[in-house]
Every structure is written in structure tokens, then in C-alpha cells.
N, C-alpha and C. Protein backbone atom coordinates (compact mmCIF):
# COMPACT_ATOMS: atom_id res chain seq x y z
N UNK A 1 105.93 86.23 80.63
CA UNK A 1 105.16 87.45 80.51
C UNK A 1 104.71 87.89 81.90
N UNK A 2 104.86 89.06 82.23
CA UNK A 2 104.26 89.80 83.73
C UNK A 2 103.17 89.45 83.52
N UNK A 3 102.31 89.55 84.33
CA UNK A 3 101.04 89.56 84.98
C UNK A 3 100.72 91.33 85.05
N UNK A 4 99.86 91.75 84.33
CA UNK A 4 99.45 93.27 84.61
C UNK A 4 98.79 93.58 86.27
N UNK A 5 99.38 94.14 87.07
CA UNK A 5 98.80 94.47 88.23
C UNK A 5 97.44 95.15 88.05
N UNK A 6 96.08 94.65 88.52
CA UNK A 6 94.77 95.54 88.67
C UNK A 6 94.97 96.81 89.42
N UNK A 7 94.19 97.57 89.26
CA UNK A 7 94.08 98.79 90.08
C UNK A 7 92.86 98.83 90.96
N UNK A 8 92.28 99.52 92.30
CA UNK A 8 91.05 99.26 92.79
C UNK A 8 89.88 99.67 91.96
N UNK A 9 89.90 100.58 90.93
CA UNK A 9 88.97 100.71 90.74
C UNK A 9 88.09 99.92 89.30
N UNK A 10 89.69 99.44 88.75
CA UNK A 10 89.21 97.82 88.30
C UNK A 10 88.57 97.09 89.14
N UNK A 11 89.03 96.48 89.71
CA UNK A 11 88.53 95.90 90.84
C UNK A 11 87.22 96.40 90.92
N UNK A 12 86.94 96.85 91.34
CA UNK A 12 85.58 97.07 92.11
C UNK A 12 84.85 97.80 90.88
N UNK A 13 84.49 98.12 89.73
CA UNK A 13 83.97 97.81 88.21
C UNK A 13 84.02 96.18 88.19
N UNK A 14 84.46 95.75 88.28
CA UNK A 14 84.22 94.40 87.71
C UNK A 14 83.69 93.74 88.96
N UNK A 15 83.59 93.95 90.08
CA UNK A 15 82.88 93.46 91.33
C UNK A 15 81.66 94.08 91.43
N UNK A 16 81.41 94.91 91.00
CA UNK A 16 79.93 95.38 90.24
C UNK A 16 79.21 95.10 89.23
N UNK A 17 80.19 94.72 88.38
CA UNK A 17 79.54 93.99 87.13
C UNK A 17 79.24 92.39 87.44
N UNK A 18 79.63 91.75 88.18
CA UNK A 18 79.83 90.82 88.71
C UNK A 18 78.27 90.96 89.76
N UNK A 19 78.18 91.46 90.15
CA UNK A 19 76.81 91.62 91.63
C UNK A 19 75.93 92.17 90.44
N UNK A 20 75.55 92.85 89.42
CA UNK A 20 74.68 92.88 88.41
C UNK A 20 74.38 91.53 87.82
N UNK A 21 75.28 91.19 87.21
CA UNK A 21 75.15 90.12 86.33
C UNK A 21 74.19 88.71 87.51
N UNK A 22 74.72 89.13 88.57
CA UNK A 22 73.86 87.83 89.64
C UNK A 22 72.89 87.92 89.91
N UNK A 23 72.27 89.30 89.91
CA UNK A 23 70.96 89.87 90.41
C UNK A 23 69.99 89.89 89.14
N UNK A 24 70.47 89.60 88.07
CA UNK A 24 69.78 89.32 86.94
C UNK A 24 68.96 88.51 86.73
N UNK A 25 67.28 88.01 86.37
CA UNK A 25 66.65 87.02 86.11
C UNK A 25 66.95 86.22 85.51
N UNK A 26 68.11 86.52 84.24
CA UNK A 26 68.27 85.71 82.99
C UNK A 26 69.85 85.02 83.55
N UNK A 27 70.03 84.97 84.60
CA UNK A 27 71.01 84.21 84.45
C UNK A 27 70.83 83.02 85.09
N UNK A 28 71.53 81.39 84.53
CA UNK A 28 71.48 80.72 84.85
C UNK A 28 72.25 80.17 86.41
N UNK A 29 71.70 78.73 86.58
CA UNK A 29 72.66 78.39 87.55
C UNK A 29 74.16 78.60 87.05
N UNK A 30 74.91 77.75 86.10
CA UNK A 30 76.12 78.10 86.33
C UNK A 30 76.72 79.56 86.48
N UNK A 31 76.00 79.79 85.27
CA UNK A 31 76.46 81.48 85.32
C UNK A 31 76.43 81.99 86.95
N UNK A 32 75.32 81.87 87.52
CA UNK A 32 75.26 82.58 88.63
C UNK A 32 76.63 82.10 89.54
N UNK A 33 77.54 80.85 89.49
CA UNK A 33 78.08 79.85 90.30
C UNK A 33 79.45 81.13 89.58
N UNK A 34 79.47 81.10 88.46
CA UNK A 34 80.72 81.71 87.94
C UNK A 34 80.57 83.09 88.48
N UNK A 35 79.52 83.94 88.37
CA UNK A 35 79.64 85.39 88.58
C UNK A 35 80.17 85.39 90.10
N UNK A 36 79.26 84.38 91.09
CA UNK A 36 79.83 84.67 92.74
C UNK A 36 81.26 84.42 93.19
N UNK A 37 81.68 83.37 91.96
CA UNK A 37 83.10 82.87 92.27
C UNK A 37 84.36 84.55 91.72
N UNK A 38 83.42 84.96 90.30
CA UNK A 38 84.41 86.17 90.24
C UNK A 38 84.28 87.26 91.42
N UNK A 39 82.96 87.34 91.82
CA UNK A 39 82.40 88.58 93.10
C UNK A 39 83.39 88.30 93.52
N UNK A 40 83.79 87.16 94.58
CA UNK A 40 84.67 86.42 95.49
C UNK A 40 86.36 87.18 95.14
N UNK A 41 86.50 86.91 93.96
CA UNK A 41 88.11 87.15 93.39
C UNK A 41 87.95 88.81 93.32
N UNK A 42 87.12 89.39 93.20
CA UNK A 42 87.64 91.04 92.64
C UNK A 42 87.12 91.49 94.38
N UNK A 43 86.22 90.98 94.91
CA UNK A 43 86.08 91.78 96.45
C UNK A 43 87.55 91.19 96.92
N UNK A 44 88.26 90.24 97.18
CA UNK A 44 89.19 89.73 97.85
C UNK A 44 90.62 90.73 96.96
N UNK A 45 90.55 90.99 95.98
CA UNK A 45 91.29 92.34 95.30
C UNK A 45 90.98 93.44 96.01
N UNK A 46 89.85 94.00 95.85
CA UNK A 46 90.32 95.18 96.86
C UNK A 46 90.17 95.18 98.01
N UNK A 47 89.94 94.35 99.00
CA UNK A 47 90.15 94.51 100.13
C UNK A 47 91.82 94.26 100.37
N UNK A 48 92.50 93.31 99.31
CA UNK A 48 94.14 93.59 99.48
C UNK A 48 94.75 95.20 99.30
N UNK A 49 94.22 95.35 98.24
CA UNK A 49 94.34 97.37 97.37
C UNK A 49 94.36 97.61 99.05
N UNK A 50 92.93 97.88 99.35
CA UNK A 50 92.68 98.56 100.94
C UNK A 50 93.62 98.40 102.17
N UNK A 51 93.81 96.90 102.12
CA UNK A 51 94.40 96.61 103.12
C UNK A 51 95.83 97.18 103.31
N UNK A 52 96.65 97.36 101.76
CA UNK A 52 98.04 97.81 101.40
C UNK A 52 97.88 99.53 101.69
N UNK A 53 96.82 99.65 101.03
CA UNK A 53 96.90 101.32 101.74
C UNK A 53 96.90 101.79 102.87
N UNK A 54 96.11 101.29 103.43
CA UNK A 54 95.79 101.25 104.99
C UNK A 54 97.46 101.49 105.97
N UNK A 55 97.69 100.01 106.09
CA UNK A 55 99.64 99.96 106.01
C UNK A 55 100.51 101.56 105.54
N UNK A 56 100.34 101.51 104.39
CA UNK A 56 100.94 102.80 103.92
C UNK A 56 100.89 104.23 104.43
N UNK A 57 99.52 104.32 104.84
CA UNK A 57 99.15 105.64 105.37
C UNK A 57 99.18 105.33 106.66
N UNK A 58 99.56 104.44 107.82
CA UNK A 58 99.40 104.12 109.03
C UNK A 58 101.11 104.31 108.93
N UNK A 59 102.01 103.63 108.01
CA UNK A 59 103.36 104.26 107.98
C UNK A 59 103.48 105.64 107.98
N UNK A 60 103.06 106.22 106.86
CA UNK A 60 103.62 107.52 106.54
C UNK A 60 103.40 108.10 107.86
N UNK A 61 102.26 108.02 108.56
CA UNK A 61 101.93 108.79 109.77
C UNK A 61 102.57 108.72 110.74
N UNK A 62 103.37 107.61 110.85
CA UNK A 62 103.63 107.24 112.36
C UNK A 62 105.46 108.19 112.02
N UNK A 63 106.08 108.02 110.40
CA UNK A 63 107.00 108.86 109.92
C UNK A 63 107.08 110.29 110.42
N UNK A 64 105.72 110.81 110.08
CA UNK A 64 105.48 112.34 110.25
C UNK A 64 105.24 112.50 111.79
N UNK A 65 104.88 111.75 112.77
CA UNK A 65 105.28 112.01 114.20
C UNK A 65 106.48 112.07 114.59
């Protein structure tokens, strides 16, 4: 079975929901251990998203010169 590719703005919804859920009173230690470990996985997602665009539009440009 593929793996569904995320999009950034998955990504970064769920890296928000993720920095809520930590900043919360009611959450425990683990919880808190799990939410920073997902923060970790969806910021390190879009900074790839970013990083691939970045590339892309630094191509297209250097094309259009």
C-alpha cells in the first residue's frame, strides 16, 4: 500500500494541534513526551515541503534568466 503524501498545510494543522495540546494544563507527562515527539515529526515535514519549494522556485528562476 502507498503511503499518502502530507501536504504543508497538514502539516502545520497538526503541528499546531500538537503545540496546543502541550501548552495545555491537563496534559500529562507522557502525553506531553508524545505531543513534542509529534511537534518534532510535522515541523521537520514542513520544513522539507519548504525546503522542496524553495529548490523549485530558485530553479524555475534561474530557467527564466
Amino acid at each position: 500500500m502507498e503511503e499518502k503524501k502530507t501536504n504543508f498545510e497538514e502539516s502545520l494543522k497538526k503541528l499546531e494541534e500538537a503545540s496546543e495540546k502541550l501548552r495545555s494544563q491537563d496534559t500529562s507527562l507522557e502525553e506531553a513526551i508524545q505531543y513534542y515527539e509529534d511537534g518534532i515529526k510535522y515541523y521537520k515535514e514542513c520544513s522539507e515541503i519548504l525546503d522542496h519549494a524553495a529548490q523549485k522556485i530558485e530553479t524555475l528562476t534561474k530557467q527564466e534568466a
